[in-house]
Protein backbone atom coordinates (compact mmCIF):
# COMPACT_ATOMS: atom_id res chain seq x y z
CA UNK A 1 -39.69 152.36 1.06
CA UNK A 2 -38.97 154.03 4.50
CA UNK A 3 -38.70 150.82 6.45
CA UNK A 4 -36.07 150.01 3.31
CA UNK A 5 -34.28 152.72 3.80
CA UNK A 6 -34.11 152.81 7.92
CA UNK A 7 -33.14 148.77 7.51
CA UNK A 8 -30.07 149.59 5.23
CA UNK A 9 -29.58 153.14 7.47
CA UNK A 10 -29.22 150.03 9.99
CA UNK A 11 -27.21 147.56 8.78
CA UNK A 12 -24.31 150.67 7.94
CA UNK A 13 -24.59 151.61 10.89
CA UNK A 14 -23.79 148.00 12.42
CA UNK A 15 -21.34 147.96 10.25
CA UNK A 16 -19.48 150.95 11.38
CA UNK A 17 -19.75 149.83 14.96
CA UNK A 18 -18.47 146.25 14.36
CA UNK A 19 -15.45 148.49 12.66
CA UNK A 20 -14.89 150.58 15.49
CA UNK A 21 -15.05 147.59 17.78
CA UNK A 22 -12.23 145.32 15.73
CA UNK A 23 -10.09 148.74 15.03
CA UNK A 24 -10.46 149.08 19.31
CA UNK A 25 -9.89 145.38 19.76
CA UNK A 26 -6.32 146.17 18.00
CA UNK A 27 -5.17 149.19 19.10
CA UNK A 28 -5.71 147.80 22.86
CA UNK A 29 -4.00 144.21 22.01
CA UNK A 30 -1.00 146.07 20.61
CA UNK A 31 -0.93 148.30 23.55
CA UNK A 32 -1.14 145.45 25.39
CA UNK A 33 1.60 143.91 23.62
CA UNK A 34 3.39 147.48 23.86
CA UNK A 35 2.86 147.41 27.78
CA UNK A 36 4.70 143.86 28.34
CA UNK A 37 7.49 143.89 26.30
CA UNK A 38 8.01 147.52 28.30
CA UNK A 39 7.06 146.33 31.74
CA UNK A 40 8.06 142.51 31.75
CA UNK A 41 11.39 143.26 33.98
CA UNK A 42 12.26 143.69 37.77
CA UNK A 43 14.09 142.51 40.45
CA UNK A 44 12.90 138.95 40.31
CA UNK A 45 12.25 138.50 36.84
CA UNK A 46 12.49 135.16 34.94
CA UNK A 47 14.87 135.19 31.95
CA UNK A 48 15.40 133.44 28.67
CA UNK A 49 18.76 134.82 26.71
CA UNK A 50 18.50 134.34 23.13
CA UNK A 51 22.40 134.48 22.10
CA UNK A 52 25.63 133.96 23.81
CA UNK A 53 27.00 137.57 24.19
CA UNK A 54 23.50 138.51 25.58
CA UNK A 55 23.34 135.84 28.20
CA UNK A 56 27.04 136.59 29.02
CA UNK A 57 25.50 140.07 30.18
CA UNK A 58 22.92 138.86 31.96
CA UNK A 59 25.36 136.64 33.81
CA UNK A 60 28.03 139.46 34.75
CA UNK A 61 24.92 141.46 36.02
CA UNK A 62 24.40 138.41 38.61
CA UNK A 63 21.48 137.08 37.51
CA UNK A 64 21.84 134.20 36.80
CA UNK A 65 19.50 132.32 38.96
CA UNK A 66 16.59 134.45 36.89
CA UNK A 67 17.88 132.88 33.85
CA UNK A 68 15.40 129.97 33.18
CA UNK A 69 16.66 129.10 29.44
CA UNK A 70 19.89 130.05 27.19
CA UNK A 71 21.45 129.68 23.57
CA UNK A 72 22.22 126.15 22.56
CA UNK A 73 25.53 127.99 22.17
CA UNK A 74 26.09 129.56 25.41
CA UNK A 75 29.38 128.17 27.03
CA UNK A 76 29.77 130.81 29.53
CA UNK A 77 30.21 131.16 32.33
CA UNK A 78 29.95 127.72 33.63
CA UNK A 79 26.64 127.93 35.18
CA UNK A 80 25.06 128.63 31.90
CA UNK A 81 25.89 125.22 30.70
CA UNK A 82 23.24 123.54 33.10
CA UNK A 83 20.23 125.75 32.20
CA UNK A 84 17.73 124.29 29.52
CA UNK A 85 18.49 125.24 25.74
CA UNK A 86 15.96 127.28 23.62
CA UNK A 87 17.94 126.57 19.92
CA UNK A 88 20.19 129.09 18.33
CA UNK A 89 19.73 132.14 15.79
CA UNK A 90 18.76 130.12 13.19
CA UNK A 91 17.01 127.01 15.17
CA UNK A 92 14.80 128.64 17.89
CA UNK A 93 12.35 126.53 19.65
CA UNK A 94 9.79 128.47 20.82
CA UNK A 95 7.54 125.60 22.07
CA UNK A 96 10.44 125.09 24.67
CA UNK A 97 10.64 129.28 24.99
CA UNK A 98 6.79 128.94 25.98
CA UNK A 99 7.19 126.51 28.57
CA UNK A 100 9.95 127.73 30.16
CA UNK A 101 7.47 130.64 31.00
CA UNK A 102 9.91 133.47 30.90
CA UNK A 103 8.77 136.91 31.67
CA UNK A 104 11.59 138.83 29.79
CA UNK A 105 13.71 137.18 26.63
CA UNK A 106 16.91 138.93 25.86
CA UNK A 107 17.55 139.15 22.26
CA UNK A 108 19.72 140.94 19.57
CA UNK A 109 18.56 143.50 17.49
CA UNK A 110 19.18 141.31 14.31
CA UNK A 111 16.21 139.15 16.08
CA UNK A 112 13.34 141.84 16.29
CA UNK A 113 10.85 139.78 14.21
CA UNK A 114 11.40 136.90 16.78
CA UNK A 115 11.07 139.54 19.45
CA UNK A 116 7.52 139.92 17.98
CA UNK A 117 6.10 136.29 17.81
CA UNK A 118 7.18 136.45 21.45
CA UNK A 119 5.22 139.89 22.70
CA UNK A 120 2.69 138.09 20.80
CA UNK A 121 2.51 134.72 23.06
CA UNK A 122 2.44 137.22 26.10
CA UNK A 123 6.12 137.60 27.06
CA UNK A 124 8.10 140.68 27.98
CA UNK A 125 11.50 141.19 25.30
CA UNK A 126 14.26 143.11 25.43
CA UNK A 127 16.49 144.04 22.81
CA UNK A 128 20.55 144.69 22.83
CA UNK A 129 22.85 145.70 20.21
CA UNK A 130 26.16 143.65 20.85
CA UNK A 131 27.43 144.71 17.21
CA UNK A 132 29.70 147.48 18.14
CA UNK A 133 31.82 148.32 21.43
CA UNK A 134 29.34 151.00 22.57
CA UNK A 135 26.21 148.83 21.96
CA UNK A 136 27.66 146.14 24.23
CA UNK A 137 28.49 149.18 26.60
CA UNK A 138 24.81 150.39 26.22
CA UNK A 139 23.29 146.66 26.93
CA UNK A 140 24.88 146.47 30.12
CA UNK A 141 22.96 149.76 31.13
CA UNK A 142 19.61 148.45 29.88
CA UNK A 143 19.90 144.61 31.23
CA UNK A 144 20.92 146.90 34.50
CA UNK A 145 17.98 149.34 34.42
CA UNK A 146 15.29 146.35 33.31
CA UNK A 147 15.94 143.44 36.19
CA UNK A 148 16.91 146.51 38.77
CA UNK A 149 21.05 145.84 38.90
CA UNK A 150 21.81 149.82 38.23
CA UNK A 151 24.41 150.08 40.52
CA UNK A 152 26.33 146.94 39.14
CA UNK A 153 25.35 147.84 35.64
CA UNK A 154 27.32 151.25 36.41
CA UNK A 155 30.38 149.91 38.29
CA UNK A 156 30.78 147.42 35.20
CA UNK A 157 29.94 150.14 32.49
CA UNK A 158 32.61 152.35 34.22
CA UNK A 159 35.53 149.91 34.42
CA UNK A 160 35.17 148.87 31.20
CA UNK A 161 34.94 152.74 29.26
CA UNK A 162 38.07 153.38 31.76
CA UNK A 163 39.69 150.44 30.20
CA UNK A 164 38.75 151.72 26.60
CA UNK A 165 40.03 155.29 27.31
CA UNK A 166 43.25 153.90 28.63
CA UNK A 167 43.94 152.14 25.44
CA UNK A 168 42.86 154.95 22.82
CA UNK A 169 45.07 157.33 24.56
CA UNK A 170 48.25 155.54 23.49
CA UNK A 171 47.84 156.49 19.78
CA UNK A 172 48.59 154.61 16.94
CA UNK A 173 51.05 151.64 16.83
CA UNK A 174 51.78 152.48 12.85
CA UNK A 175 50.91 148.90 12.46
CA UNK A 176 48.38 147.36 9.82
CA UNK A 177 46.85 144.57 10.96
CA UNK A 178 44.65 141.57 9.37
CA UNK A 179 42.44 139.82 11.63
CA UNK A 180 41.38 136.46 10.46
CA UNK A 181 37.70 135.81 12.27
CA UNK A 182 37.32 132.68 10.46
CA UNK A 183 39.30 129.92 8.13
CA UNK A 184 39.10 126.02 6.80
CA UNK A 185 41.89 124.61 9.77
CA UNK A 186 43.89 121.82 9.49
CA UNK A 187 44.31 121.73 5.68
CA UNK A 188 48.40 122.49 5.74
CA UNK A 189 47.31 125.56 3.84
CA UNK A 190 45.77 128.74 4.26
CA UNK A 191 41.75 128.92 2.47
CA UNK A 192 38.68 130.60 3.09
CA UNK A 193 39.89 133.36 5.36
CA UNK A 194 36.91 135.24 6.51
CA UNK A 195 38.41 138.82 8.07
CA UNK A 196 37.11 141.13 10.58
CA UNK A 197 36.07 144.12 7.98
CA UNK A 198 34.23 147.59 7.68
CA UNK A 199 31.70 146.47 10.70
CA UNK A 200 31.50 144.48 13.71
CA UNK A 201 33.54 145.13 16.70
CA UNK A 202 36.31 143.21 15.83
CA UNK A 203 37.79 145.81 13.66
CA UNK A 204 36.50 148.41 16.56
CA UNK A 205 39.15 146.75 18.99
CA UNK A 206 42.13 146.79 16.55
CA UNK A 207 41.12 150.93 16.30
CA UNK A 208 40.69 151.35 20.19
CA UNK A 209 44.26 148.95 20.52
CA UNK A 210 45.81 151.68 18.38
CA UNK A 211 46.47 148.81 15.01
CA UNK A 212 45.17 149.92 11.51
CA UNK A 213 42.86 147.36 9.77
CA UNK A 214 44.58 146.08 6.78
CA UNK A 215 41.44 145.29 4.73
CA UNK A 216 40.60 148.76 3.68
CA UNK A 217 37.28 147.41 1.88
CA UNK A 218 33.20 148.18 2.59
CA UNK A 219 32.30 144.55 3.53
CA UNK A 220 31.70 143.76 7.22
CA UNK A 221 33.00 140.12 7.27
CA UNK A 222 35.25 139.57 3.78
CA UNK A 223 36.35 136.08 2.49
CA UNK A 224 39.72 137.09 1.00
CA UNK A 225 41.31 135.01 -1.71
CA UNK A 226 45.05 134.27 -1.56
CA UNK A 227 45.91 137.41 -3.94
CA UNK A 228 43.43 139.75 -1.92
CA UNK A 229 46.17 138.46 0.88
CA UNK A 230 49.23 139.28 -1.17
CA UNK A 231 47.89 142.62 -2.18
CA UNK A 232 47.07 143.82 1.27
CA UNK A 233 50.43 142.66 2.73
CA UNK A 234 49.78 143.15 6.31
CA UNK A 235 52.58 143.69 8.62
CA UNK A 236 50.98 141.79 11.48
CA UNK A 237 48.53 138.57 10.91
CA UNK A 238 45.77 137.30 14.03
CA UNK A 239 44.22 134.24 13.71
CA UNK A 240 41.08 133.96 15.68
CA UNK A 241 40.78 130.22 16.72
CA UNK A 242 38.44 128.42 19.06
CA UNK A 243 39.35 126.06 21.80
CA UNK A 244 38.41 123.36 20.04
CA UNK A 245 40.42 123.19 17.28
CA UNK A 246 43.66 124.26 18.68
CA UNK A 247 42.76 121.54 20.96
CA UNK A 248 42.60 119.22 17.82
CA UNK A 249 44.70 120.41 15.63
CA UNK A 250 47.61 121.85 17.66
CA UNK A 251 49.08 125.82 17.68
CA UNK A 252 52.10 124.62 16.02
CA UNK A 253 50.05 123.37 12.60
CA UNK A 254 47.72 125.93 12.94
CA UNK A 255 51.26 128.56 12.70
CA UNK A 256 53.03 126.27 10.43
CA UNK A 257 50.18 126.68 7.35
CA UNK A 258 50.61 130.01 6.93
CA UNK A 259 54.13 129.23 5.56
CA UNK A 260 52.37 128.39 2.78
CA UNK A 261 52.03 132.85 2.54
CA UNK A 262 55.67 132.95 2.68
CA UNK A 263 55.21 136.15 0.42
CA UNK A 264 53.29 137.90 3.01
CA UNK A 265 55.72 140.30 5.61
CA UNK A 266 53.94 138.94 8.07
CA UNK A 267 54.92 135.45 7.68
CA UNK A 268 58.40 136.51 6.61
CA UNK A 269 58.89 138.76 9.68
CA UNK A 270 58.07 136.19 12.12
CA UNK A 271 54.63 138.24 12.87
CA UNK A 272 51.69 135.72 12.87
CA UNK A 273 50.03 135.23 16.24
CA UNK A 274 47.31 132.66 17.17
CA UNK A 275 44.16 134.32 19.31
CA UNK A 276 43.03 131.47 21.16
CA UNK A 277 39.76 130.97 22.96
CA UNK A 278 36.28 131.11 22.49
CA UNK A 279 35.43 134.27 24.45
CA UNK A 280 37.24 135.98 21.58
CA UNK A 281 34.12 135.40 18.83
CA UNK A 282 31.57 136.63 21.59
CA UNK A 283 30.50 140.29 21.41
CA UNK A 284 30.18 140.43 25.21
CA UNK A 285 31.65 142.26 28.32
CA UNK A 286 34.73 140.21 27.88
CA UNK A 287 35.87 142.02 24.76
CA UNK A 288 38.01 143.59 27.02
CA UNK A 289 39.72 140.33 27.16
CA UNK A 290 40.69 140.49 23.35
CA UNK A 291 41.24 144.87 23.81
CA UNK A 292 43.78 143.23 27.10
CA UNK A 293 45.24 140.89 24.29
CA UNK A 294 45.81 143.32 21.42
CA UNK A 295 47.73 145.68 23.45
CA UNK A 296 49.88 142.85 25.14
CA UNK A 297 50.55 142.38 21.44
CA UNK A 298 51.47 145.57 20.71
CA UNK A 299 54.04 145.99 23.84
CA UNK A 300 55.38 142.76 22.92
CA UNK A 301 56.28 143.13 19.15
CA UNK A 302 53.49 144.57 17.29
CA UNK A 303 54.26 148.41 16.79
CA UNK A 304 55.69 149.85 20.41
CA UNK A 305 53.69 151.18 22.77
C-alpha cells in the first residue's frame, strides 16, 4: 500500500515537472521570438520589404543595398525593380522569404499575423503603419532608429512635417472635393468609382491641402453609384489614374467619359482633373508629391489660395 502510494506520489510529481519544463520551454521560445523581432536591425542589416510604400521607405533611408527581396509590386525607385520578388499582400512566398535569409522584414500593420509565421522561422520584423500621414511620418523614424539612419530619418521627417505645416496654414479653399481612387477605364462612361472616404490618407491630403471631402459618409474606400454622384455634387472631381492606363487609354478619353455626368458642377464648370502616376496610390514619403499636386490645384483653379 505504501510503495502504491509513493509510486503514484511519483508519477504526479513527474508529471508536474514535465509541466514546468514544456511551460519553460515556451515562455523562453517566445522570448526568444520576442528578442529577434526586437533586436534583428543595425547598420548592416539584410532586408526584405513586404509592400511598396514600406520598401519606398527603406529606399529614401539609403538602404537599399540591405534590401535582399521586395513586393512583386514595388516599382520604385528604379533599383527596386532588380531585387528578387517575395509575392504581394495576398500571394506571399515565404519559401523564397526563407531563402533570401533576411534578418529584418518590413511589413504593414494589416500584416501582423504574417509578421508572426516569420519571428517564428527565426527572422527579425518590423512593423509600419503607412495608413495615415503621421504613420508614414512615424515609419520613417522607426526604419531610421532600427538599421541606424537617425540622422537621415530626422532630416527627412523634418522636411516633410515643414511641408505639411506650410500647407495647413493656408486654411480652407471652400472647395468640396471628390477624389476618385479607383474606376472601370476606358468604357466611354463613368462606373464603379471607388472614392477616397472616412479613412486612408487620401482624404488626409485633401484636409492638409485645405479641400473638403465631398463624400461625407463612414466608409473608408466607397463605391458610389451614379446617383450617390449626383447627390453629392462636388464642385471639383480628381481622378486617380496609373501610368498605365493613361498610357493606354489616353488623358483625353479618360476626361471625355465623365461627360457622360454632365449633371455634375464639376463637369459643367470645366473642373475635372486627371492625377496621373503611380506614386499617387502609394502611402509612402512621396505623398508629398500628391500634397505638392493638390495645392498646385488649388492656386490654379480649385478654390484660391
Amino acid at each position: 500500500m505504501v510503495a502504491g502510494e509513493n509510486e503514484g506520489g511519483w508519477c504526479m510529481l513527474k508529471r508536474v515537472i514535465l509541466g514546468l519544463l514544456a511551460l519553460s520551454l515556451f515562455v523562453v521560445s517566445y522570448h526568444l521570438r520576442q528578442q529577434r523581432s526586437v533586436s534583428g536591425g543595425g547598420a548592416d542589416a539584410t532586408i526584405v520589404c513586404m509592400a511598396p510604400s514600406s520598401g519606398e521607405v527603406v529606399f529614401a533611408l539609403g538602404l537599399g543595398d540591405q534590401v535582399v527581396g521586395v513586393s512583386s509590386f514595388a516599382k520604385y525607385p528604379k533599383e527596386a525593380l532588380a531585387k528578387p520578388k517575395v509575392g504581394g499582400y495576398l500571394d506571399v512566398d515565404l519559401e523564397a522569404i526563407v531563402r533570401l535569409k533576411p534578418q529584418v522584414v518590413v511589413l504593414l500593420k494589416e500584416q501582423a499575423d504574417l509578421a508572426e509565421q516569420i519571428e517564428g522561422l527565426g527572422m527579425g520584423t518590423l512593423l509600419v503603419d503607412h495608413m495615415s500621414v503621421e504613420g508614414i511620418l512615424d515609419s520613417i523614424t522607426k526604419v531610421g532608429e532600427r538599421f541606424d539612419r537617425v540622422d537621415e530619418a530626422g532630416s527627412m521627417r523634418k522636411e516633410l512635417e515643414a511641408a505639411v505645416r506650410s500647407a495647413r496654414a493656408l486654411g480652407s479653399s471652400g472647395k468640396r472635393v471628390l477624389m476618385s481612387i479607383g474606376r472601370e477605364h476606358g468604357s466611354g462612361k463613368i462606373k464603379g468609382v471607388v472614392a477616397a472616404g472616412a479613412g486612408g490618407y487620401h482624404q488626409e491630403l485633401l484636409d492638409i491641402a485645405g479641400f473638403t471631402n465631398a463624400y461625407e459618409g463612414e466608409e473608408n474606400f466607397p463605391q458610389l453609384s451614379r446617383e450617390h454622384l449626383v447627390r453629392m455634387n462636388p464642385d471639383i472631381i480628381i481622378d486617380m489614374v496609373n501610368q498605365e492606363d493613361a498610357d493606354r487609354i489616353g488623358v483625353e478619353k479618360l476626361l471625355s467619359e465623365w461627360q457622360s455626368n454632365d449633371t455634375l458642377d464639376a463637369v459643367r464648370n470645366g473642373r475635372v482633373y486627371l492625377l496621373v502616376g503611380d506614386k499617387h496610390f502609394v502611402p509612402g514619403p512621396r505623398f508629398i508629391d500628391t500634397l505638392e499636386w493638390l495645392l498646385e490645384l488649388r492656386k490654379q483653379g480649385g478654390g484660391g489660395v
